[in-house]
PDB file of N, CA and C in Angstrom:
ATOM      1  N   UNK A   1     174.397 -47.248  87.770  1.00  0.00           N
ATOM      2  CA  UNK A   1     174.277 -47.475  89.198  1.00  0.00           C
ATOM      3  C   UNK A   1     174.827 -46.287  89.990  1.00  0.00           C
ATOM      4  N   UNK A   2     176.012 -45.827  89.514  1.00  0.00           N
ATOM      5  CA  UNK A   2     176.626 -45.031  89.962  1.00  0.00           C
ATOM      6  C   UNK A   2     175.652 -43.425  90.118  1.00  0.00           C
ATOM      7  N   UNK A   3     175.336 -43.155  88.912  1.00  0.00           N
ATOM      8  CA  UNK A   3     174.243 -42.049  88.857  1.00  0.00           C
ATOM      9  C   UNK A   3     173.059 -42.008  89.683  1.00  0.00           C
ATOM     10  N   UNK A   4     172.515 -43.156  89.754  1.00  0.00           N
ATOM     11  CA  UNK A   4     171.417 -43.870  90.347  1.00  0.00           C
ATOM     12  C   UNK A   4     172.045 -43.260  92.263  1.00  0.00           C
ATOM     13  N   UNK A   5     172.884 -43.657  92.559  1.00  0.00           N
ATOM     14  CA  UNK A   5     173.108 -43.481  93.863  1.00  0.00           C
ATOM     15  C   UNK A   5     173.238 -41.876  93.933  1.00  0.00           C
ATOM     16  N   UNK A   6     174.291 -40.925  93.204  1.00  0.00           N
ATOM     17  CA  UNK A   6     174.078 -39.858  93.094  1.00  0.00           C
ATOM     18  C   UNK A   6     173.323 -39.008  93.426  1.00  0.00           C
ATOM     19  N   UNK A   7     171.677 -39.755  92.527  1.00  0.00           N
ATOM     20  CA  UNK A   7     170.452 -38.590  92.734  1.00  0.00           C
ATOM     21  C   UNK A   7     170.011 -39.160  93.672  1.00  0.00           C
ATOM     22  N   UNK A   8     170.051 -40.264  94.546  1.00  0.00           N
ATOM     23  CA  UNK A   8     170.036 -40.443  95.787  1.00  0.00           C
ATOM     24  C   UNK A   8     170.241 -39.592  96.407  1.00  0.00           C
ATOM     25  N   UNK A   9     171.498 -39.488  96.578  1.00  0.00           N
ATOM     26  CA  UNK A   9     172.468 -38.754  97.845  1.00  0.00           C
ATOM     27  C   UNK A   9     171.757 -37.448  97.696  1.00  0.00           C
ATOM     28  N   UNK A  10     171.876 -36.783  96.355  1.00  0.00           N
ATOM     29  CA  UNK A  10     171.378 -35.210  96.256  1.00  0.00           C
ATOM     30  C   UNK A  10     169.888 -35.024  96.668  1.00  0.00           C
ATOM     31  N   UNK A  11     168.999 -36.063  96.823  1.00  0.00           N
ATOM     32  CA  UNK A  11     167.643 -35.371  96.862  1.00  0.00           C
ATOM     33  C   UNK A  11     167.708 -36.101  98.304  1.00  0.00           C
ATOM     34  N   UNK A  12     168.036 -36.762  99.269  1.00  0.00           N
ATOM     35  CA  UNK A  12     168.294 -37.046 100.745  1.00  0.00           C
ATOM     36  C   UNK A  12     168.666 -35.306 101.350  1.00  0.00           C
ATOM     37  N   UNK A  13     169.882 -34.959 100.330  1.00  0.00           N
ATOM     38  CA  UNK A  13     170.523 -33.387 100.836  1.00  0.00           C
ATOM     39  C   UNK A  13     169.498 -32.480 100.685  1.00  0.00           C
ATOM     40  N   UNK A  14     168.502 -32.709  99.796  1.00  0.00           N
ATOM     41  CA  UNK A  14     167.752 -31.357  99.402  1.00  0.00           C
ATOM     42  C   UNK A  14     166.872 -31.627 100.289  1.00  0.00           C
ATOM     43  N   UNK A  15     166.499 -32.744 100.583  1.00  0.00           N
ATOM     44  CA  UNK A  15     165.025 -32.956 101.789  1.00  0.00           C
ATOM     45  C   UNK A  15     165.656 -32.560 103.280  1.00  0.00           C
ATOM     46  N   UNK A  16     166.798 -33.210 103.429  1.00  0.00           N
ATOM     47  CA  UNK A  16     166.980 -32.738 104.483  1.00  0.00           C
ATOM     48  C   UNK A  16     167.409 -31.172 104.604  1.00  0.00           C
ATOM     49  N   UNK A  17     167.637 -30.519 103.912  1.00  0.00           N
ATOM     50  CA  UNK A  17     167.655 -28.891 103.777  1.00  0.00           C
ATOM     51  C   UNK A  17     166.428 -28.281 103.918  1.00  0.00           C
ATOM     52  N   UNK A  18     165.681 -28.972 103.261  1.00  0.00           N
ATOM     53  CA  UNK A  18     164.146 -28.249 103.279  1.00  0.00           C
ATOM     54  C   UNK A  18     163.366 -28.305 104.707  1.00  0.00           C
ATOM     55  N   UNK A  19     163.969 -29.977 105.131  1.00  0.00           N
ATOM     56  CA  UNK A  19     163.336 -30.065 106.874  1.00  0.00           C
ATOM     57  C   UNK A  19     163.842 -29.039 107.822  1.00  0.00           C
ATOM     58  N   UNK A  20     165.458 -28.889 107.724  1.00  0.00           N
ATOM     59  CA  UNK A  20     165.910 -28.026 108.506  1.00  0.00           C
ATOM     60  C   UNK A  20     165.306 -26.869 108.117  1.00  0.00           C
ATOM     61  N   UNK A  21     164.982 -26.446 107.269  1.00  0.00           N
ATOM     62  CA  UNK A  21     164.513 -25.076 107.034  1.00  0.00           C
ATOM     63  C   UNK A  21     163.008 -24.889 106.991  1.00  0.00           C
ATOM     64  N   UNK A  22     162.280 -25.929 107.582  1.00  0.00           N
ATOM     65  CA  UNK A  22     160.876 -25.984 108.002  1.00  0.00           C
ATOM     66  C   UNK A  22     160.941 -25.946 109.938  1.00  0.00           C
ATOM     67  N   UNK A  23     161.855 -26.578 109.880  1.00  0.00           N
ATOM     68  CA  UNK A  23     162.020 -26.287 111.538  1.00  0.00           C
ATOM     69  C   UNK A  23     162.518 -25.191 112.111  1.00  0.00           C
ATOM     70  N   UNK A  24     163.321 -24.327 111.658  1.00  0.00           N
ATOM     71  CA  UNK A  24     164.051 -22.704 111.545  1.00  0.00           C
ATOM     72  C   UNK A  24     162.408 -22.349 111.339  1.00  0.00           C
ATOM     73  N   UNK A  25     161.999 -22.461 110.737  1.00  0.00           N
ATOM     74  CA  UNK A  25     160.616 -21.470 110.244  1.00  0.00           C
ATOM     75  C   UNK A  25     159.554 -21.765 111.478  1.00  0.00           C
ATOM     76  N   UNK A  26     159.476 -22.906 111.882  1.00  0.00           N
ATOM     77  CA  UNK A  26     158.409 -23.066 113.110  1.00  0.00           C
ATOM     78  C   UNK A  26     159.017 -22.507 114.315  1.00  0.00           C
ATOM     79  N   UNK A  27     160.008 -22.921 114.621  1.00  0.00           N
ATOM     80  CA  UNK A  27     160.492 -22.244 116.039  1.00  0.00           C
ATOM     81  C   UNK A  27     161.185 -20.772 116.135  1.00  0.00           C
ATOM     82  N   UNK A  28     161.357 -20.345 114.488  1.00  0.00           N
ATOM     83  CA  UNK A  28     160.851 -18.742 114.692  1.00  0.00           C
ATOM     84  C   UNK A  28     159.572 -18.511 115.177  1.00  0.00           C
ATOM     85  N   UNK A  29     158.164 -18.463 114.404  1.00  0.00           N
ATOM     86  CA  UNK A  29     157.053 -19.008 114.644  1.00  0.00           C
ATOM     87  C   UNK A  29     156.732 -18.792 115.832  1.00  0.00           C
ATOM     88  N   UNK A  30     157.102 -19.811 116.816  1.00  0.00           N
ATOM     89  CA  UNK A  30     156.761 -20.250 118.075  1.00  0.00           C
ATOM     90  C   UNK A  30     157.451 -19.014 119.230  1.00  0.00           C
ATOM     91  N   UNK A  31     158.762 -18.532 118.743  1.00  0.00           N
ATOM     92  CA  UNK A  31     159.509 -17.662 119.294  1.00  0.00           C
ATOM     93  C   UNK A  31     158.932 -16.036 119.587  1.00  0.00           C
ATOM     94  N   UNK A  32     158.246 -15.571 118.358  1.00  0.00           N
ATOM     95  CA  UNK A  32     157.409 -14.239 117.220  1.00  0.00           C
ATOM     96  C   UNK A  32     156.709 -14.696 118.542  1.00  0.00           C
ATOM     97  N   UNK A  33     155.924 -15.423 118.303  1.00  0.00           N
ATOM     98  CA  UNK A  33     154.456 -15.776 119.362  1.00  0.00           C
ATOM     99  C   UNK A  33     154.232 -15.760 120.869  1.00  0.00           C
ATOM    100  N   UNK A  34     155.637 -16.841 121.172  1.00  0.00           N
ATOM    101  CA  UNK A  34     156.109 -16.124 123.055  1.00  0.00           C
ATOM    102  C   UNK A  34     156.376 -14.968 123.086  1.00  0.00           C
ATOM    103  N   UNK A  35     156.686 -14.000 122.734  1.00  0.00           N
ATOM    104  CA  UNK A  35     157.066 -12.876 122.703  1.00  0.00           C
ATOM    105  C   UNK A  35     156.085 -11.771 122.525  1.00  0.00           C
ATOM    106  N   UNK A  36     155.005 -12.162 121.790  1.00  0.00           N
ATOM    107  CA  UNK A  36     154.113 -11.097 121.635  1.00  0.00           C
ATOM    108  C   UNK A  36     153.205 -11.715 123.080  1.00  0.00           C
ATOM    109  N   UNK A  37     152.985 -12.886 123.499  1.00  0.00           N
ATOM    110  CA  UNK A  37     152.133 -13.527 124.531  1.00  0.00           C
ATOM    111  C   UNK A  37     152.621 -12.659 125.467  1.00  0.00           C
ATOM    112  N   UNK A  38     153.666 -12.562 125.858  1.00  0.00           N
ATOM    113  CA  UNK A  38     154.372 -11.696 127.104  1.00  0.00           C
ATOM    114  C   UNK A  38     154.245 -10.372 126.790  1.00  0.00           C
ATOM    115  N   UNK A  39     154.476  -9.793 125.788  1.00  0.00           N
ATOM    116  CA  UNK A  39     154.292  -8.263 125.549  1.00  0.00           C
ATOM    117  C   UNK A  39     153.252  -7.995 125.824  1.00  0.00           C
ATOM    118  N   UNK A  40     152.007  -8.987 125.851  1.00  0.00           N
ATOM    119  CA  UNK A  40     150.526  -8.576 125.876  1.00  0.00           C
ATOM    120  C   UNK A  40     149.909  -8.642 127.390  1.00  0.00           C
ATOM    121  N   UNK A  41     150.305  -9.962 127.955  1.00  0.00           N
ATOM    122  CA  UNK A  41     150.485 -10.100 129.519  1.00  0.00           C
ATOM    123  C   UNK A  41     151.321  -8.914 130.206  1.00  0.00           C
ATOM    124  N   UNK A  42     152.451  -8.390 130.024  1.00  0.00           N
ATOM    125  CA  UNK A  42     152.881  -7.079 130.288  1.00  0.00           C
ATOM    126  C   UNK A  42     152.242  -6.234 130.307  1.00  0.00           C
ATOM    127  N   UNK A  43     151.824  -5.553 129.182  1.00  0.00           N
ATOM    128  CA  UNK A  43     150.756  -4.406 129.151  1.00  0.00           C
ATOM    129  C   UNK A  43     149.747  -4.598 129.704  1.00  0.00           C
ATOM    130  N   UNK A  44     149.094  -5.664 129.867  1.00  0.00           N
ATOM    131  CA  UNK A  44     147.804  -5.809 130.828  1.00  0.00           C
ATOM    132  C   UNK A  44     148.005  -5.465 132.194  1.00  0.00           C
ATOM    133  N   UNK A  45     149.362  -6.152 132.723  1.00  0.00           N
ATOM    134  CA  UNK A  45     149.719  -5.793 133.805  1.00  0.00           C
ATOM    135  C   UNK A  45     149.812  -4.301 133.867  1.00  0.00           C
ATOM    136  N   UNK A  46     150.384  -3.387 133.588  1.00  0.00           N
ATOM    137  CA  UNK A  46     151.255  -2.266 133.525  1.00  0.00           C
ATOM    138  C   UNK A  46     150.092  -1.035 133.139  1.00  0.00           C
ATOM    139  N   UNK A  47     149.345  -1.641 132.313  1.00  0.00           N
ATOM    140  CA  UNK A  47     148.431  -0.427 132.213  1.00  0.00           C
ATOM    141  C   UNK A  47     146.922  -0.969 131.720  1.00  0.00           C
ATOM    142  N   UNK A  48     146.588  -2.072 131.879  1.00  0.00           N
ATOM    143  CA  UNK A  48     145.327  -2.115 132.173  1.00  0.00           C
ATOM    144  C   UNK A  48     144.555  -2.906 130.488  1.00  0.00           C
ATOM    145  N   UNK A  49     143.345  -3.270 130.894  1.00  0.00           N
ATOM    146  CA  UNK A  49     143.267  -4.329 129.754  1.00  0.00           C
ATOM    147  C   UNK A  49     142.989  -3.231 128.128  1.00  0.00           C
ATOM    148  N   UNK A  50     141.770  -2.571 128.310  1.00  0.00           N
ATOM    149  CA  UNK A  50     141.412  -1.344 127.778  1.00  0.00           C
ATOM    150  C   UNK A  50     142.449  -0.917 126.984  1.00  0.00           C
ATOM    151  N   UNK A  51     143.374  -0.205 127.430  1.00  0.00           N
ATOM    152  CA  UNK A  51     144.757  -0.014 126.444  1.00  0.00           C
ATOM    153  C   UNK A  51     145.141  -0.880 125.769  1.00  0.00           C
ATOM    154  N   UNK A  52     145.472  -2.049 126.049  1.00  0.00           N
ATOM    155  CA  UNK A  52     146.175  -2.810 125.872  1.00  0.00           C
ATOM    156  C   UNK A  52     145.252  -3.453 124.305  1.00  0.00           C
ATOM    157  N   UNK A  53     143.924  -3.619 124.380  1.00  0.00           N
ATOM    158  CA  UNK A  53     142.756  -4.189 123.293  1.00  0.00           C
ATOM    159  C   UNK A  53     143.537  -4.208 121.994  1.00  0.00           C
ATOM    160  N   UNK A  54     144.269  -2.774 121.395  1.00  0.00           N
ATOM    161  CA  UNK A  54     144.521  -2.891 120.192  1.00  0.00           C
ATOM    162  C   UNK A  54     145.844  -3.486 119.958  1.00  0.00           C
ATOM    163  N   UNK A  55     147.018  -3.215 120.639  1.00  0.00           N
ATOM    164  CA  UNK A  55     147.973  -4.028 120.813  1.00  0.00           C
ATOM    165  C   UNK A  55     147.842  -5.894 120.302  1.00  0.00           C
ATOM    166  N   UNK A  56     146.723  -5.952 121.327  1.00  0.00           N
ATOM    167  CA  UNK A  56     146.515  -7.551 121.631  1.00  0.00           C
ATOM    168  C   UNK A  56     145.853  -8.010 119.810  1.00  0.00           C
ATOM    169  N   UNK A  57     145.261  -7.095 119.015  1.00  0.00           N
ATOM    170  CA  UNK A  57     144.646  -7.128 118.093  1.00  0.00           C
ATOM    171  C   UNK A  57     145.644  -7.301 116.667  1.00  0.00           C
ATOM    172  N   UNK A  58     146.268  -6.666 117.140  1.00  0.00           N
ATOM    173  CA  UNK A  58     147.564  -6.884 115.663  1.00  0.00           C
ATOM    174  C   UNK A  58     148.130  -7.694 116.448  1.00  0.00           C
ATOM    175  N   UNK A  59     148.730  -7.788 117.400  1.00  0.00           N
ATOM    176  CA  UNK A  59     149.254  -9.344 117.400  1.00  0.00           C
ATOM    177  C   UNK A  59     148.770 -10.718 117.340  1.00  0.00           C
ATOM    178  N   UNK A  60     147.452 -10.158 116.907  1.00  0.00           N
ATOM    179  CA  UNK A  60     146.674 -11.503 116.630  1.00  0.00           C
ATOM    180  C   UNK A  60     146.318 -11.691 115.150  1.00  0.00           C
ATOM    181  N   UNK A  61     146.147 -10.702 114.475  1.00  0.00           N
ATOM    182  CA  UNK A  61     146.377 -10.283 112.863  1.00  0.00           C
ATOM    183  C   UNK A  61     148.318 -10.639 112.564  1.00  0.00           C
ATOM    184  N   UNK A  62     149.031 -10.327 113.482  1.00  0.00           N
ATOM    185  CA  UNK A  62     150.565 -10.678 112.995  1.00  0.00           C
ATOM    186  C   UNK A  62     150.510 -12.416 112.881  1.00  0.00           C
ATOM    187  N   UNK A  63     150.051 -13.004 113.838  1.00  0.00           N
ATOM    188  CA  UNK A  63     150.153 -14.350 114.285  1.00  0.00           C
ATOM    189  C   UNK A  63     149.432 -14.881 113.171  1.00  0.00           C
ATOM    190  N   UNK A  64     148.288 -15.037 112.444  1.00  0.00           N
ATOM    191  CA  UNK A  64     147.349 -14.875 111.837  1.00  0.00           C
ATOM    192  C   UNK A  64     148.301 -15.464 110.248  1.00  0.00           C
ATOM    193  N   UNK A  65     148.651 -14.064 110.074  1.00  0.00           N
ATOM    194  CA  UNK A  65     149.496 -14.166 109.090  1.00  0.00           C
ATOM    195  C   UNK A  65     150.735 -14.697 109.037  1.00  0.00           C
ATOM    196  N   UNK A  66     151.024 -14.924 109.708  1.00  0.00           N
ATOM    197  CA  UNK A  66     152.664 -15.562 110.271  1.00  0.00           C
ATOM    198  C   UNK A  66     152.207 -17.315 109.867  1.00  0.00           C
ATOM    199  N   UNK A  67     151.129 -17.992 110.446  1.00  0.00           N
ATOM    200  CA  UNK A  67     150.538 -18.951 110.124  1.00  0.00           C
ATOM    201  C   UNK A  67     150.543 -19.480 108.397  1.00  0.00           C
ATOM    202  N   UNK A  68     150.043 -17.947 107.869  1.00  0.00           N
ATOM    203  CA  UNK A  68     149.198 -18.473 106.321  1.00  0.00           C
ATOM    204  C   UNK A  68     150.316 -18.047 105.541  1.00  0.00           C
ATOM    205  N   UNK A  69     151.627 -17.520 106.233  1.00  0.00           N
ATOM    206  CA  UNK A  69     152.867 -17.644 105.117  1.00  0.00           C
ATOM    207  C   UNK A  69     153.717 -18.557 105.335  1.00  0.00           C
ATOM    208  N   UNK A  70     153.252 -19.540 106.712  1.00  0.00           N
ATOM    209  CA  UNK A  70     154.230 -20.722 107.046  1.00  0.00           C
ATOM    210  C   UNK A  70     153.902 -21.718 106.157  1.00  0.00           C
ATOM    211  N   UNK A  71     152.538 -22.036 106.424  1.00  0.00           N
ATOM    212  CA  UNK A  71     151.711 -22.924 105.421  1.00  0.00           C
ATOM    213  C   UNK A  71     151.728 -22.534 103.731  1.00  0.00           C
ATOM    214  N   UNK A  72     152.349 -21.346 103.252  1.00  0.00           N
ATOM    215  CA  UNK A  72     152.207 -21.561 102.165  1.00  0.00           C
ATOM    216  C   UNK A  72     154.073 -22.044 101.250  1.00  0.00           C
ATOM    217  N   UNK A  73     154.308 -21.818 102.540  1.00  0.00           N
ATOM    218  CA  UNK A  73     155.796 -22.410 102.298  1.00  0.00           C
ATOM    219  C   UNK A  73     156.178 -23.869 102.474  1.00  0.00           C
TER     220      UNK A  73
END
């Protein structure tokens, strides 16, 4: 019984480690993403859309991938 409760307790600790560390990973995520949204709205402002095209392009290839290594975690 005693054991029985044990691997209880330990796999409650490991799930809840893994949640916290799925939520650290999304609201990095979400953070990476406001940040490039504004960097890109900036430069549009500041110097025009034209410039700005390739910028806006890897941060959409960063985001992209930021996605397909969240999901594979």
């Amino acid at each position: 019984m005693k054991l029985f409760i044990f691997i209880l307790f330990v796999s409650n600790i490991t799930f809840a480690n893994e949640k916290m560390r799925e939520v650290r990973s999304d609201a990095k995520r979400a953070a990476k993403n406001a940040s490039r949204e504004v960097e890109d709205k900036t430069c549009e402002l500041i110097n025009g859309k034209m410039q700005c095209t390739l910028k806006k392009a890897k941060h959409s290839i960063e985001k992209s991938s930021d996605e397909i290594e969240d999901a594979a975690d």
